[in-house]
N, C-alpha and C. Protein backbone atom coordinates (compact mmCIF):
# COMPACT_ATOMS: atom_id res chain seq x y z
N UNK A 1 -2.55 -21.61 13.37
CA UNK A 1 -2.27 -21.36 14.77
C UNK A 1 -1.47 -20.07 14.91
N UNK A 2 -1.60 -19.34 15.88
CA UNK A 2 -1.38 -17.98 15.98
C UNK A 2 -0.11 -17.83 16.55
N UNK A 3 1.34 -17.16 15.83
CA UNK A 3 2.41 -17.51 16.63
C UNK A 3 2.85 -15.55 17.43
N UNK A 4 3.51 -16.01 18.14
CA UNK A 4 3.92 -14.83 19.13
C UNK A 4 5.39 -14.38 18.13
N UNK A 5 5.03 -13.26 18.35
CA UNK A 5 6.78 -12.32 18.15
C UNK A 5 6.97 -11.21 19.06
N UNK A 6 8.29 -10.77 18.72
CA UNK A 6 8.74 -10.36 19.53
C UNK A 6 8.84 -8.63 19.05
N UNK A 7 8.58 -7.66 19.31
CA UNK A 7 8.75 -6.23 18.79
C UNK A 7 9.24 -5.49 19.78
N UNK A 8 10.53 -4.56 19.19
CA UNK A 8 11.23 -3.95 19.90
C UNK A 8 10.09 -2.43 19.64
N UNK A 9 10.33 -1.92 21.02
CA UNK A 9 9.76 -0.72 20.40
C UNK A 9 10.31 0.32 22.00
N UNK A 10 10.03 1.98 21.67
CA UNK A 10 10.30 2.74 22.28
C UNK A 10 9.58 2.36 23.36
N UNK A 11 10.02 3.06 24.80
CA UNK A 11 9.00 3.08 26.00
C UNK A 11 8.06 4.08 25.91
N UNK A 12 8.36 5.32 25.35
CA UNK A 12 7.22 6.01 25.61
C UNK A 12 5.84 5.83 24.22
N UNK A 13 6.54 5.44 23.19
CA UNK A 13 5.33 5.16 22.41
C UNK A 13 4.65 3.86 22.89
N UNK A 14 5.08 2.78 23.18
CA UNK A 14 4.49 2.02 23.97
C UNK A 14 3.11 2.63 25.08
N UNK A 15 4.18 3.41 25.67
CA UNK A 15 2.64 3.89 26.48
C UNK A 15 1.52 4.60 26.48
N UNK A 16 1.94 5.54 24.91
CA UNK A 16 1.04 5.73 24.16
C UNK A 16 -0.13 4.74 23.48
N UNK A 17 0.65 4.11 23.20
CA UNK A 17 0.01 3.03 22.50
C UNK A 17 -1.40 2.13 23.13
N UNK A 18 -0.53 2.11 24.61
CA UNK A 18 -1.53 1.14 25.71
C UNK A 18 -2.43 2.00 25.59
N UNK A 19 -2.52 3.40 25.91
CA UNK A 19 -3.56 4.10 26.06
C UNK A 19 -4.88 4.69 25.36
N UNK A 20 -3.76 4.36 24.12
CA UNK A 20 -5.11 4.06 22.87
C UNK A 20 -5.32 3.41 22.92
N UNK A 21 -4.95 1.90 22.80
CA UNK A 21 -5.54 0.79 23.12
C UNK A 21 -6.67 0.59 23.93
N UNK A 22 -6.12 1.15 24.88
CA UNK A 22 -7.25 1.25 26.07
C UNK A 22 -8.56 2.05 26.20
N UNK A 23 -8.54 3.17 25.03
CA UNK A 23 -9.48 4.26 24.64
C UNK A 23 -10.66 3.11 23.73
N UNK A 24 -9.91 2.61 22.96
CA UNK A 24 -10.56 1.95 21.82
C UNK A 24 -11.08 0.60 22.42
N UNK A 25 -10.61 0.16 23.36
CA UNK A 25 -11.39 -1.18 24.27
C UNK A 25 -10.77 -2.01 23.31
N UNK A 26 -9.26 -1.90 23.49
CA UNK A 26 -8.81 -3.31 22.79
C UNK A 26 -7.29 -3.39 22.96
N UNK A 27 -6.21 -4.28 22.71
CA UNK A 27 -5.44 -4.35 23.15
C UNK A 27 -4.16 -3.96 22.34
N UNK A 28 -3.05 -3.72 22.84
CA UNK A 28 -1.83 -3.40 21.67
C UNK A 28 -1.68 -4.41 20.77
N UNK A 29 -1.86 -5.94 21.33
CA UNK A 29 -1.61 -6.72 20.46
C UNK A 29 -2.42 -7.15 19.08
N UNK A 30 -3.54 -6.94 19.70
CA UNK A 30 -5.28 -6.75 18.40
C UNK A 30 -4.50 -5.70 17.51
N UNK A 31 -4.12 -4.40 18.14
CA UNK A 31 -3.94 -3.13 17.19
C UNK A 31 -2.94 -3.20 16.08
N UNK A 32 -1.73 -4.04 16.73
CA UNK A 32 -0.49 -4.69 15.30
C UNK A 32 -1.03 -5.64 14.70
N UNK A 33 -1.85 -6.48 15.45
CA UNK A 33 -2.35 -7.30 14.08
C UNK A 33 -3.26 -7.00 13.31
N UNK A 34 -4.20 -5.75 13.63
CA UNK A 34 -5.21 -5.32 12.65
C UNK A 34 -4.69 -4.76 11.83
N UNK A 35 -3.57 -3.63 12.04
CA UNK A 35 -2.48 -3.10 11.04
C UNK A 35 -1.84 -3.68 10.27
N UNK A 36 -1.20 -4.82 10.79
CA UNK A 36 -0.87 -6.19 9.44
C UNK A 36 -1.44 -6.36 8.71
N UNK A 37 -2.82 -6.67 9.30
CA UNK A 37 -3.86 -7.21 8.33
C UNK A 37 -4.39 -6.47 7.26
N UNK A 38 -4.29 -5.40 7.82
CA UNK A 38 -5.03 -4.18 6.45
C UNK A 38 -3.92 -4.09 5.79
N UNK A 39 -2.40 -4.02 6.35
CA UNK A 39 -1.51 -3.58 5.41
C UNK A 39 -0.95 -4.67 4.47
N UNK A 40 -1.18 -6.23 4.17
CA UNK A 40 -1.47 -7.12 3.52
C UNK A 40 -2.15 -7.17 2.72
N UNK A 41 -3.95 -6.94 3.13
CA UNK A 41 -4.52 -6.78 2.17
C UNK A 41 -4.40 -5.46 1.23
N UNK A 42 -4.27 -4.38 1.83
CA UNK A 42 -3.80 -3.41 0.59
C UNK A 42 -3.03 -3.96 -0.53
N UNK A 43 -1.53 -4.51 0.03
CA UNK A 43 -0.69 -4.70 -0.88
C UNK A 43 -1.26 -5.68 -1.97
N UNK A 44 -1.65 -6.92 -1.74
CA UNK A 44 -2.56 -7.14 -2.00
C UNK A 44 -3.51 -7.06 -3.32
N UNK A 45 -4.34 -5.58 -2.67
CA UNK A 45 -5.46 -5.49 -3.72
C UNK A 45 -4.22 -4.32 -4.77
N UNK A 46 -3.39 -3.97 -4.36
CA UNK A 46 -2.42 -2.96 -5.72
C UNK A 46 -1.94 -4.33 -6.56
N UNK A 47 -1.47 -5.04 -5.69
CA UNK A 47 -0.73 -6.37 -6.84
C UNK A 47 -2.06 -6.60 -8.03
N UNK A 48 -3.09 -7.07 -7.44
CA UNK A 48 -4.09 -7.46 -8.17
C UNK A 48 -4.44 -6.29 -8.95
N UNK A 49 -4.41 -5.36 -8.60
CA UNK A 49 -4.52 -4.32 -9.63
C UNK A 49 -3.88 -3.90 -10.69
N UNK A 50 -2.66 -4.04 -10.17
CA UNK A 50 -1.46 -4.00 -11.45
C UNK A 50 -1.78 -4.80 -12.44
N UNK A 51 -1.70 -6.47 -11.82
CA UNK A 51 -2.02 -7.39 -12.56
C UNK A 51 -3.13 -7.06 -13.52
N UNK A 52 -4.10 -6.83 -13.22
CA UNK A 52 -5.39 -6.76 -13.94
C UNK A 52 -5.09 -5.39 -15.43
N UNK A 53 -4.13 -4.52 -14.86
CA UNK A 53 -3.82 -3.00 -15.78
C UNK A 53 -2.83 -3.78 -16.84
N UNK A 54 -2.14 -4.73 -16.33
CA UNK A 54 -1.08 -5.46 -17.06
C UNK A 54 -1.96 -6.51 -18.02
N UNK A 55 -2.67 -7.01 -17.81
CA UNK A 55 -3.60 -8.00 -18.73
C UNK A 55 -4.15 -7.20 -19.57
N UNK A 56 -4.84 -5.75 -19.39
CA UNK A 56 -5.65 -5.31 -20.26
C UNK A 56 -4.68 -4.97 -21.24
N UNK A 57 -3.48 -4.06 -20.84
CA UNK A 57 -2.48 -3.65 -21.80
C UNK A 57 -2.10 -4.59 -23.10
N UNK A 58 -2.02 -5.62 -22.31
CA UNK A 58 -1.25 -6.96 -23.21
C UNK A 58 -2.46 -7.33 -24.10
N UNK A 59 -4.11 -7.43 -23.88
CA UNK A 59 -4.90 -7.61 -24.31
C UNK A 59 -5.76 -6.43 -25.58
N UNK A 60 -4.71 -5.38 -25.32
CA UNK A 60 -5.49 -4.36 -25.81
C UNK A 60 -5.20 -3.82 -27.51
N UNK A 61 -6.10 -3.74 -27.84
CA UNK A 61 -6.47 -3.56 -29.64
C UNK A 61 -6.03 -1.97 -30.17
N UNK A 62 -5.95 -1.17 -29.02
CA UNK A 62 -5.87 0.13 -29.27
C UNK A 62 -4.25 0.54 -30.11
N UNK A 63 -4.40 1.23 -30.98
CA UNK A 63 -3.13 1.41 -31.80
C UNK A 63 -3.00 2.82 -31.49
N UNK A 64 -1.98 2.97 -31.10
CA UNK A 64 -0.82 4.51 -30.66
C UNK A 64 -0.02 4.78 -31.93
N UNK A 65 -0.21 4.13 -32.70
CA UNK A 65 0.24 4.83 -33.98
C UNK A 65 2.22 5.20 -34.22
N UNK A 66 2.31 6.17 -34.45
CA UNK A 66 3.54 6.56 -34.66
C UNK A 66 4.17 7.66 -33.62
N UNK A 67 3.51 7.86 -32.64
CA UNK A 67 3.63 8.98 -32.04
C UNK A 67 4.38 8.20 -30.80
N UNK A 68 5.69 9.67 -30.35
CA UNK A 68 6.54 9.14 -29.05
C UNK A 68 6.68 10.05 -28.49
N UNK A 69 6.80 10.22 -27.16
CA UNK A 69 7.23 11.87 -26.75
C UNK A 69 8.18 12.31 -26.58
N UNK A 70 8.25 13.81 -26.64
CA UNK A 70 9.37 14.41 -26.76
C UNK A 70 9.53 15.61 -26.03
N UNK A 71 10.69 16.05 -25.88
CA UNK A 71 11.24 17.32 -25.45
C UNK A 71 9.80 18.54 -25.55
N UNK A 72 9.63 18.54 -26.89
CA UNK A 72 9.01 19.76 -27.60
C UNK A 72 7.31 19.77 -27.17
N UNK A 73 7.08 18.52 -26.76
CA UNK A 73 5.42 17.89 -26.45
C UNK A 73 5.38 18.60 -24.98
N UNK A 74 4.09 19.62 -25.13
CA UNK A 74 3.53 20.83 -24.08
C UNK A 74 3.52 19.15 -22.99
N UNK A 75 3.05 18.14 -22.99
CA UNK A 75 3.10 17.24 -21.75
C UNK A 75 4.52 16.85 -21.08
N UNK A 76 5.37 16.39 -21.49
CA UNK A 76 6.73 16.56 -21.16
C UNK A 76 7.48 17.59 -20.75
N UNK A 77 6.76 18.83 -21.41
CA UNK A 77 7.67 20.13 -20.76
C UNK A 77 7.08 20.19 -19.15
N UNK A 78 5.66 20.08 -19.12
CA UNK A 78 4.82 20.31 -17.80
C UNK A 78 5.89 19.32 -16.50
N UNK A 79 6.41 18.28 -17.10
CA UNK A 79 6.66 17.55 -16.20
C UNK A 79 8.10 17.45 -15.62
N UNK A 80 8.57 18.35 -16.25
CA UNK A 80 10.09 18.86 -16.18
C UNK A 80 10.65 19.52 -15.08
């Protein structure tokens, strides 16, 4: 069930807002919740992504050997 809140917001972006709203044939309130909604699922699909980079790591056969970086390594200087 769909609950109401309450958002403080400026007056004049507000009336910006209506007016896009109103461009796009839809309402301010559709427009924060479509923005929720995408900005959920993003977070979301990065968690699951991590997760998935984190399994392979833990799963992974590949040997790095003896090597660590350093000061003197042309990649570390670049990043300095």
């Amino acid at each position: 069930m769909p609950k109401n809140i309450t958002l403080a917001i400026d007056e004049d972006l507000l009336d910006k807002v209506r007016v896009l709203a109103a461009v796009r044939r839809t309402s301010v309130n559709a427009m924060v919740r479509e923005f929720l909604e995408r900005t959920v699922a993003a977070e979301t699909r990065r968690d699951e992504i991590t997760q998935e980079l984190l399994r392979l790591s833990r799963e992974s056969v590949a040997d790095m050997g003896e090597w660590r970086p350093s000061r003197e390594d042309p990649v570390m200087r670049r990043q300095s």
